[in-house]
Protein backbone atom coordinates (compact mmCIF):
# COMPACT_ATOMS: atom_id res chain seq x y z
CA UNK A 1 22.77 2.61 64.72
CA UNK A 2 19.60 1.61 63.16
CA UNK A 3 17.77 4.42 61.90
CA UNK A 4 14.76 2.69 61.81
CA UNK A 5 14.10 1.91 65.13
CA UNK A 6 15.49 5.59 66.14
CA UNK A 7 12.43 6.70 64.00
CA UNK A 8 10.22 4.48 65.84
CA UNK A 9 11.50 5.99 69.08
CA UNK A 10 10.96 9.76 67.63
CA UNK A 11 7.42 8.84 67.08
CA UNK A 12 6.68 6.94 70.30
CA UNK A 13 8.06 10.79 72.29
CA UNK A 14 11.96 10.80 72.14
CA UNK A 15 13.07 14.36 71.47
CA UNK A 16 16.29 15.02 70.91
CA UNK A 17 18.18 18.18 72.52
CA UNK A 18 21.62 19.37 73.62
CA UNK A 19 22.93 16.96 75.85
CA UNK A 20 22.51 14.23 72.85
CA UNK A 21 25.78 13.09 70.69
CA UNK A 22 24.37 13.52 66.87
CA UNK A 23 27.60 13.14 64.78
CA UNK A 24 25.99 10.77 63.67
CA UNK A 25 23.62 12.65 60.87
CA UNK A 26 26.82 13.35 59.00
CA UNK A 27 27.81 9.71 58.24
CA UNK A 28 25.20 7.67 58.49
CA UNK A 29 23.74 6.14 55.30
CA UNK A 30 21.36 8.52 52.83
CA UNK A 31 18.80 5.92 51.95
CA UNK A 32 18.27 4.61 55.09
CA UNK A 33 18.33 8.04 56.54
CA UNK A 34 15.90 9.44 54.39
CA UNK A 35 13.65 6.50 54.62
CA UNK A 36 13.25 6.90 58.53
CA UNK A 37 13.07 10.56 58.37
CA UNK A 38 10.19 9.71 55.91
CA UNK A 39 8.37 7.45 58.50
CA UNK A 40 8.34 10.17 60.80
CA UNK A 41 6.82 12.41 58.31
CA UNK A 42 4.54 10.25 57.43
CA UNK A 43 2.98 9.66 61.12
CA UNK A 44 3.60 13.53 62.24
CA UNK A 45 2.40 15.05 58.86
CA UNK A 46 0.64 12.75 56.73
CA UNK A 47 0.43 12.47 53.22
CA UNK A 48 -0.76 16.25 53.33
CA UNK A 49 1.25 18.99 51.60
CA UNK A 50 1.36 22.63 52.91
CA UNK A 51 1.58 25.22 50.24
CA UNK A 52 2.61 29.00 50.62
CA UNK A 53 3.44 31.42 47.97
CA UNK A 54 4.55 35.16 48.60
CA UNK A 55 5.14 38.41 46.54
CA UNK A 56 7.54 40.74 47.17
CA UNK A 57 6.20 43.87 48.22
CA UNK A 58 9.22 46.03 48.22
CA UNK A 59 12.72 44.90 46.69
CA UNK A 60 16.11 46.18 46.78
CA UNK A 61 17.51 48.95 49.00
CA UNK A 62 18.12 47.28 51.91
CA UNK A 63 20.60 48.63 54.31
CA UNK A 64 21.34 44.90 56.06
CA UNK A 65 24.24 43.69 55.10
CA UNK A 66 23.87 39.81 54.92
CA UNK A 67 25.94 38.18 52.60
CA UNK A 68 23.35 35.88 50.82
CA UNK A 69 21.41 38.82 49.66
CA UNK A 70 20.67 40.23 46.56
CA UNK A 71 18.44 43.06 47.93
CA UNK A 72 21.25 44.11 50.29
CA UNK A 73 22.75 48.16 49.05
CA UNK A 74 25.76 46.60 50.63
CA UNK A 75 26.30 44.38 47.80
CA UNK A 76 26.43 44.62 44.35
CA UNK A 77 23.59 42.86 42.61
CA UNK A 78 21.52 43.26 39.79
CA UNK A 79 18.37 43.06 42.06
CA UNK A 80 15.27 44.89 40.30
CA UNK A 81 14.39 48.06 42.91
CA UNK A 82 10.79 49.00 43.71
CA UNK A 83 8.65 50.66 46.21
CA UNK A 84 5.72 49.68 48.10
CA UNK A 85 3.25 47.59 45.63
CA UNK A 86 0.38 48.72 44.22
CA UNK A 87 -2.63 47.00 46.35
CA UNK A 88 -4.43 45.77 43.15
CA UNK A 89 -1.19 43.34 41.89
CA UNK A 90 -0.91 42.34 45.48
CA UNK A 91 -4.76 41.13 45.71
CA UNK A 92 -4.83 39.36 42.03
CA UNK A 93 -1.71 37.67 43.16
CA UNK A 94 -3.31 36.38 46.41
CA UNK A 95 -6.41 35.49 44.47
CA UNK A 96 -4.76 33.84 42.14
CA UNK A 97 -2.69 31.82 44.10
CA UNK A 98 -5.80 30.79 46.15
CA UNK A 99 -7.61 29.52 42.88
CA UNK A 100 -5.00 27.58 42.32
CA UNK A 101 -5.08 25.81 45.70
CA UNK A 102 -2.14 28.10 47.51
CA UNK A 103 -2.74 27.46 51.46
CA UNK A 104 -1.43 30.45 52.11
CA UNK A 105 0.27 34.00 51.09
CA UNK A 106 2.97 36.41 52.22
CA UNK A 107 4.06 39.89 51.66
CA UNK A 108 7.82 40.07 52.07
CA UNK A 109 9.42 43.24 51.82
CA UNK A 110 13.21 44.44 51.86
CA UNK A 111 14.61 46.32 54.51
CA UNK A 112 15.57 46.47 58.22
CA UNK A 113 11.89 47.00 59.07
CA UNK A 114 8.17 47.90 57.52
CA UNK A 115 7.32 50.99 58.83
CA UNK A 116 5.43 54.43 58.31
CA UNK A 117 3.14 55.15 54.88
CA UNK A 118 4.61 51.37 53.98
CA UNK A 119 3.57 50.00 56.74
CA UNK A 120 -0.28 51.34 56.30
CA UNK A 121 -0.63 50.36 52.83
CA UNK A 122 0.50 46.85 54.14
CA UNK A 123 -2.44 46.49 56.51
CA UNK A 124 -4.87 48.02 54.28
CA UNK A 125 -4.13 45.40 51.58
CA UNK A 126 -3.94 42.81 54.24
CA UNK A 127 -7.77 44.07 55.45
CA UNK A 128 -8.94 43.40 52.14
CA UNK A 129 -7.89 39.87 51.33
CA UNK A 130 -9.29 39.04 54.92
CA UNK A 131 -12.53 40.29 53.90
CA UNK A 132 -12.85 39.33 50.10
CA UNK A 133 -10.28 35.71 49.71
CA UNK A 134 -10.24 32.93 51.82
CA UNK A 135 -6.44 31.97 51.67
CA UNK A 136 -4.43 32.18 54.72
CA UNK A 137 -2.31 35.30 55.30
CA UNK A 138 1.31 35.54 56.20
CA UNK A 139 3.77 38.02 56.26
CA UNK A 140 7.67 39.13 56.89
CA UNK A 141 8.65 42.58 57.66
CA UNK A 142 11.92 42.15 59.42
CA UNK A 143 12.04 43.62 63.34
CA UNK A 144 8.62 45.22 63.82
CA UNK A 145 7.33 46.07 67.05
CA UNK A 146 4.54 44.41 68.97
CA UNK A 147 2.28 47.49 68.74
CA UNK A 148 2.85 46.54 64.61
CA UNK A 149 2.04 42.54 65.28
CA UNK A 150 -1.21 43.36 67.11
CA UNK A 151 -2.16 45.59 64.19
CA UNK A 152 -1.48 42.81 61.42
CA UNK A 153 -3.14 40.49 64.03
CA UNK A 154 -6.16 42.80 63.27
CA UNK A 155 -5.66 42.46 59.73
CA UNK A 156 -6.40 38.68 59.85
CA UNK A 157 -2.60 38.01 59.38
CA UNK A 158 -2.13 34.63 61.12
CA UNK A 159 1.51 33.45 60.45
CA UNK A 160 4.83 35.75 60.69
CA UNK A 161 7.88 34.44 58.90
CA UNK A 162 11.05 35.59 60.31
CA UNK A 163 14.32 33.57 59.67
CA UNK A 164 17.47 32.94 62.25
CA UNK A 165 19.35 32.02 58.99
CA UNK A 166 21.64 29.83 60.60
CA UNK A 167 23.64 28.83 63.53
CA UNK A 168 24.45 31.09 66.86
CA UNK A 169 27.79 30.38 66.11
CA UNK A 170 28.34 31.72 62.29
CA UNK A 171 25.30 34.53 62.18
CA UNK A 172 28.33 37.01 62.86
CA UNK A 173 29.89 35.35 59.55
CA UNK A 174 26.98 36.04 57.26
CA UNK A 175 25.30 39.25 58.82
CA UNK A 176 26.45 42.34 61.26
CA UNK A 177 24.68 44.79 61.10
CA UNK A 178 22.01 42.91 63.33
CA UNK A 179 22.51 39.97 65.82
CA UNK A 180 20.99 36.38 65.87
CA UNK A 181 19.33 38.05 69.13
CA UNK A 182 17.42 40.21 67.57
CA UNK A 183 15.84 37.22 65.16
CA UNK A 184 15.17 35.27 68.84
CA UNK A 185 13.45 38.54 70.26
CA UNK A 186 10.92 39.12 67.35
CA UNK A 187 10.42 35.58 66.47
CA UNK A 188 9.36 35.79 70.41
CA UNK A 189 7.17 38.93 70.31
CA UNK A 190 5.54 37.15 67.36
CA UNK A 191 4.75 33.89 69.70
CA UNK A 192 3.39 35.94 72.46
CA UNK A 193 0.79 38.00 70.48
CA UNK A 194 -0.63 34.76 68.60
CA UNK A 195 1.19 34.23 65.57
CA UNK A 196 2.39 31.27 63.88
CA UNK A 197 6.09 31.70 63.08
CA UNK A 198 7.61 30.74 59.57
CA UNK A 199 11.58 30.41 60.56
CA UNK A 200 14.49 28.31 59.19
CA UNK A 201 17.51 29.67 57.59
CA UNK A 202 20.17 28.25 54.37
CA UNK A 203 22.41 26.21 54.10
CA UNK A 204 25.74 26.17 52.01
CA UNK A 205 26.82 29.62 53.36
CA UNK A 206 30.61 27.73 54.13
CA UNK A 207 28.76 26.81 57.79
CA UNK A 208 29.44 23.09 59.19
CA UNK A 209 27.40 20.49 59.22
CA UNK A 210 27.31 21.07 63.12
CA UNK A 211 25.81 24.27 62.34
CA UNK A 212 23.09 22.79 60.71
CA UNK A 213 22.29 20.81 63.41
CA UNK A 214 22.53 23.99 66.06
CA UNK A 215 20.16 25.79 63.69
CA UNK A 216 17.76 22.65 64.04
CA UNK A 217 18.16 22.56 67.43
CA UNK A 218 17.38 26.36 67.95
CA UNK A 219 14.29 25.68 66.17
CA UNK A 220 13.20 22.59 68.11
CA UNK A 221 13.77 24.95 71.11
CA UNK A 222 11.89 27.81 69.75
CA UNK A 223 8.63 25.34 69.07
CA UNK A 224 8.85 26.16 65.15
CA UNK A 225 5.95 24.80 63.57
CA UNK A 226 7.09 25.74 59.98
CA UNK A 227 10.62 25.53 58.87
CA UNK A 228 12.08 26.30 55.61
CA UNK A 229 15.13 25.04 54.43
CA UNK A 230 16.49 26.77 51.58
CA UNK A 231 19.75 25.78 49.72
CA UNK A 232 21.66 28.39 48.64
CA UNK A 233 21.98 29.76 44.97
CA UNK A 234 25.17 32.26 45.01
CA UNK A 235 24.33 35.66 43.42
CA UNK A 236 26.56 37.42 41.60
CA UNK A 237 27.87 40.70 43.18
CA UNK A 238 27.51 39.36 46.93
CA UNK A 239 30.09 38.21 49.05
CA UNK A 240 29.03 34.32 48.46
CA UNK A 241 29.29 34.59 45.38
CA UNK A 242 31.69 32.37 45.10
CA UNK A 243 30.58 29.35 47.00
CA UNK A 244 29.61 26.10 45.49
CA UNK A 245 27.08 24.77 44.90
CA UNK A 246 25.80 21.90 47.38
CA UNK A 247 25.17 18.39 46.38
CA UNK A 248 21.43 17.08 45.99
CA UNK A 249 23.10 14.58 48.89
CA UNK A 250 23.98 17.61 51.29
CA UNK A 251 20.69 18.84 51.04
CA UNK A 252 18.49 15.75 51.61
CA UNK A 253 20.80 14.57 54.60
CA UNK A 254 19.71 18.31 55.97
CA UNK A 255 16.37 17.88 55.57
CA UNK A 256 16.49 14.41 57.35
CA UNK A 257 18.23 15.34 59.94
CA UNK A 258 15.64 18.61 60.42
CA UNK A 259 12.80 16.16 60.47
CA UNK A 260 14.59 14.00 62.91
CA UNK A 261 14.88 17.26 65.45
CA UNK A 262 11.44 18.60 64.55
CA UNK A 263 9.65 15.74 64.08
CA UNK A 264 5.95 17.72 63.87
CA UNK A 265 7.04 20.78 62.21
CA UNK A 266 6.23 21.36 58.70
CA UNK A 267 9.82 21.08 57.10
CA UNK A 268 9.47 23.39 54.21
CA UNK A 269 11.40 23.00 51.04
CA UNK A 270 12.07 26.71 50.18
CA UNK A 271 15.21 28.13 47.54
CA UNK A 272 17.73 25.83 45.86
CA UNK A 273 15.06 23.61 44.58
CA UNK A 274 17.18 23.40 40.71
CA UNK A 275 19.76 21.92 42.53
CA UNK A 276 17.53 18.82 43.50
CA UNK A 277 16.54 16.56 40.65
CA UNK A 278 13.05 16.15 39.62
CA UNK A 279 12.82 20.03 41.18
CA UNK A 280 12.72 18.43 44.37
CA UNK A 281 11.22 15.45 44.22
CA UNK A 282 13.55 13.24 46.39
CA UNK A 283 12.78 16.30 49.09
CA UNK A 284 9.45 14.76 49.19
CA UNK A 285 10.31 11.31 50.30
CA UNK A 286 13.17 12.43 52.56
CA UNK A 287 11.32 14.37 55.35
CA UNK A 288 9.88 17.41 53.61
CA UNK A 289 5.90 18.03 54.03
CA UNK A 290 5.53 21.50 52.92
CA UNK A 291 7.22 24.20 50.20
CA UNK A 292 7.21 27.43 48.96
CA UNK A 293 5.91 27.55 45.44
CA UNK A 294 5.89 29.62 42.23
CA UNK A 295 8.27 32.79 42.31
CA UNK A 296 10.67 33.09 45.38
CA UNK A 297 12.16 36.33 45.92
CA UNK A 298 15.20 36.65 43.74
CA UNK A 299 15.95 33.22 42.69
CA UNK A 300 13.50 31.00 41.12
CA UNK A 301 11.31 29.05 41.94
CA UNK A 302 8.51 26.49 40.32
CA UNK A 303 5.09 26.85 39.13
CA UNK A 304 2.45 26.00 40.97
CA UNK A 305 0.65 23.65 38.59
CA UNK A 306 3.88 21.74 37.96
CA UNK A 307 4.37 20.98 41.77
CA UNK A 308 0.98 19.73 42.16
CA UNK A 309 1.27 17.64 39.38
CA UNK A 310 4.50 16.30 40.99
CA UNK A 311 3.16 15.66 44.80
CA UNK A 312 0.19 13.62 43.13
CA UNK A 313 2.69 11.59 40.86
CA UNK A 314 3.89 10.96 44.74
CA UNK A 315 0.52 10.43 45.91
CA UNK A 316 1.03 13.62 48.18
CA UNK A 317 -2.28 15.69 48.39
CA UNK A 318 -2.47 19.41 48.50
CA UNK A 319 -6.15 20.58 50.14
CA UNK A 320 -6.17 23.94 50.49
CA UNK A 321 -8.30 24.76 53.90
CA UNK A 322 -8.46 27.69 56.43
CA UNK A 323 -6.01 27.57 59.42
CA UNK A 324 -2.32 28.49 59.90
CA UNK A 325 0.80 26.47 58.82
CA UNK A 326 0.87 24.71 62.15
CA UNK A 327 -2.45 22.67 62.38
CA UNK A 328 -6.14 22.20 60.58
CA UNK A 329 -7.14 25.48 62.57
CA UNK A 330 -5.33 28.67 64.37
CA UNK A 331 -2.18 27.23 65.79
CA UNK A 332 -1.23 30.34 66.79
CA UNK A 333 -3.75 30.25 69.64
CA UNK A 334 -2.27 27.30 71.09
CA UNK A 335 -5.70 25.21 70.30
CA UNK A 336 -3.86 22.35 68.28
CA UNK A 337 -6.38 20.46 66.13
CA UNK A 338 -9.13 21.71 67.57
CA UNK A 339 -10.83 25.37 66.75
CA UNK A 340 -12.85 25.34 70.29
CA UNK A 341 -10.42 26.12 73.06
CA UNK A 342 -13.15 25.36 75.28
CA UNK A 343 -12.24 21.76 75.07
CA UNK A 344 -9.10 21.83 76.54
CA UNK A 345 -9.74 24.76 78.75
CA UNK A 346 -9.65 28.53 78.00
CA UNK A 347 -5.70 28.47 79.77
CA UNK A 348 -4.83 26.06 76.51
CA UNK A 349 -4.92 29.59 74.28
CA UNK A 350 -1.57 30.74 75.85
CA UNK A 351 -1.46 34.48 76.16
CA UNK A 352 -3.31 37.64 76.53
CA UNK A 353 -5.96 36.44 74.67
CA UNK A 354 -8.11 39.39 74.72
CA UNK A 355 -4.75 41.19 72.91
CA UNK A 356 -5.64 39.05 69.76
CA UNK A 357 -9.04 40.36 67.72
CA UNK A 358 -9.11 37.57 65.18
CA UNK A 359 -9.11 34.99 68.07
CA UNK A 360 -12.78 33.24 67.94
CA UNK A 361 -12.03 30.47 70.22
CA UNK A 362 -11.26 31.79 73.77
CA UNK A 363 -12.86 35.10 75.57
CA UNK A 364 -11.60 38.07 73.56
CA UNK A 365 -14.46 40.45 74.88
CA UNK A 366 -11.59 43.36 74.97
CA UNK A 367 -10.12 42.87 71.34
CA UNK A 368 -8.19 45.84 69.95
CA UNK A 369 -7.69 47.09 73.09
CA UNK A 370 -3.90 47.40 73.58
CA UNK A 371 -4.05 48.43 77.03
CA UNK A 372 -5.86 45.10 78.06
């Protein structure tokens, strides 16, 4: 197969799906894998890299029981425990990451859901980076409910982040005490009521390489915009602990392939980066167009100065601007590049738009109101 001219066909409007025999992915060659995957990036994506950091707003204590996790009570880690933030270390983070060029910052918290007193100190922090920062805002609070989405909505939270983990098939393997359903329904609720979902999932949990390629597949299906692919780095005290680690080849041949199947995402290069020489450099040049930087949650991450210095060695550009991880302005909307939905036609804003009050393109005359 020449992986060149399958590239060429990716950007001229092939899509792959279901019906399509991709064995292939696991065999073919690396370079000339990661060279095509590349070319794709490079038409879809540009030379543009997406930045996102996030802070953990509440750690440990979580009654989940996935396998990966640190945070879970079901396993035995030595995972620092905390309550709810205090709002001033959650601002000076976000302003901080902002001055240094961030596109865009997360709360992530612990826990089946965000909910009650938590839950309000969340928005109110969220109200005042929307008034006093200019970064974009993103969150992940597990299953909230769409009541909850419409208020971060409010907030001027513009991207949700809410990963399927992995494939249909193994999600029973890695987590039970909620189903790979639930992860489709919320990642759905978030869709409908205008946000921009952040979902992908990690690899080296003992799944297949078919796995990988359901998970990409799922994604494709879902129209995920930003995907994160994070390697895994075993913890000590959880059940995959154990597990080795994968080979800087395993994890670019991922990433390939996940460009190949979502040719206009943003494939984000997320945990695992240590495991990649150059922190991740090869990432770069193999399909990736976005990562997470500085701190991740419980496993390490890199600094932000030292990956900018490392995309412009690659002549990569980071430009920090308003919009959503999707496109240059609220993807979420469904406006694509452009921030007037009155050129394609108020119907290209998808959804109850009057449901949405941060939504300046369409007719929101009704915003807030959640009986609209």
């Amino acid at each position: 197969m020449n992986l060149n001219e399958l590239a060429q066909d990716i950007i001229n409007g092939k899509r792959f799906d279901r019906t399509d025999d991709l064995s292939f992915f696991k065999d073919c060659d690396l370079t000339e894998l990661t060279r095509a995957a590349d070319k794709i990036r490079d038409h879809f994506r540009g030379d543009n890299v997406d930045l996102c950091t996030i802070i953990n707003g509440r750690s440990g204590r979580c009654g989940e029981n996935c396998k990966f996790c640190a945070q879970s009570a079901c396993n035995h880690t030595d995972c620092e425990e905390y309550e709810f933030l205090d709002e001033e270390k959650i601002i000076d983070a976000a302003k901080a990451s902002q001055d240094e060029g961030v596109n865009r910052f997360a709360i992530v918290t612990a826990g089946r859901t965000l909910s009650g007193e938590d839950f309000e100190k969340a928005i109110h922090a969220y109200e005042r980076m929307k008034r006093e920062l200019n970064i974009n805002l993103c969150t992940s609070m597990g299953f909230i409910t769409r009541k909850q989405f419409r208020r971060l909505r409010a907030a001027g939270v513009t991207s949700y982040h809410h990963n399927i983990e992995t494939s249909r098939r193994n999600f029973p393997n890695i987590c039970t005490t909620h189903t790979y359903d639930m992860k489709i329904e919320t990642i759905k609720i978030a869709q409908e009521e205008g946000f921009c979902v952040c979902s992908g999932g990690i690899i080296g949990m003992g799944e297949t390489f078919e796995d990988r390629i359901d998970m990409a597949l799922s994604l494709h299906e879902l129209k995920i915009r930003s995907i994160p692919i994070n390697a895994l780095m075993a913890i000590l005290g959880t059940p995959l602990e154990g597990n080795a680690p994968l080979t800087e080849e395993e994890i670019l041949r991922t990433i390939a392939m996940f460009r190949f199947i979502n040719p206009e995402a943003n494939i984000r290069l997320a945990a695992g980066r240590k495991l990649l020489s150059g922190n991740g450099e090869k990432a770069f040049t193999s399909g990736c167009s976005a990562t997470i930087t500085g701190n991740m949650l419980t496993t390490s991450g890199s600094t932000i100065k030292g990956d900018r210095e490392m995309l412009a060695k690659l002549g990569r550009k980071v430009i920090a601007k308003k919009g959503t991880t999707c496109d240059s302005c609220d993807c979420a909307s469904g406006c694509g590049d452009s921030c007037d939905c009155a050129e394609n036609g108020k119907d290209s804003c998808a959804g109850n738009d009057c449901d949405r009050a941060n939504d300046t393109c369409c007719d929101c005359s009704c915003a807030g109101d959640e009986n609209c």
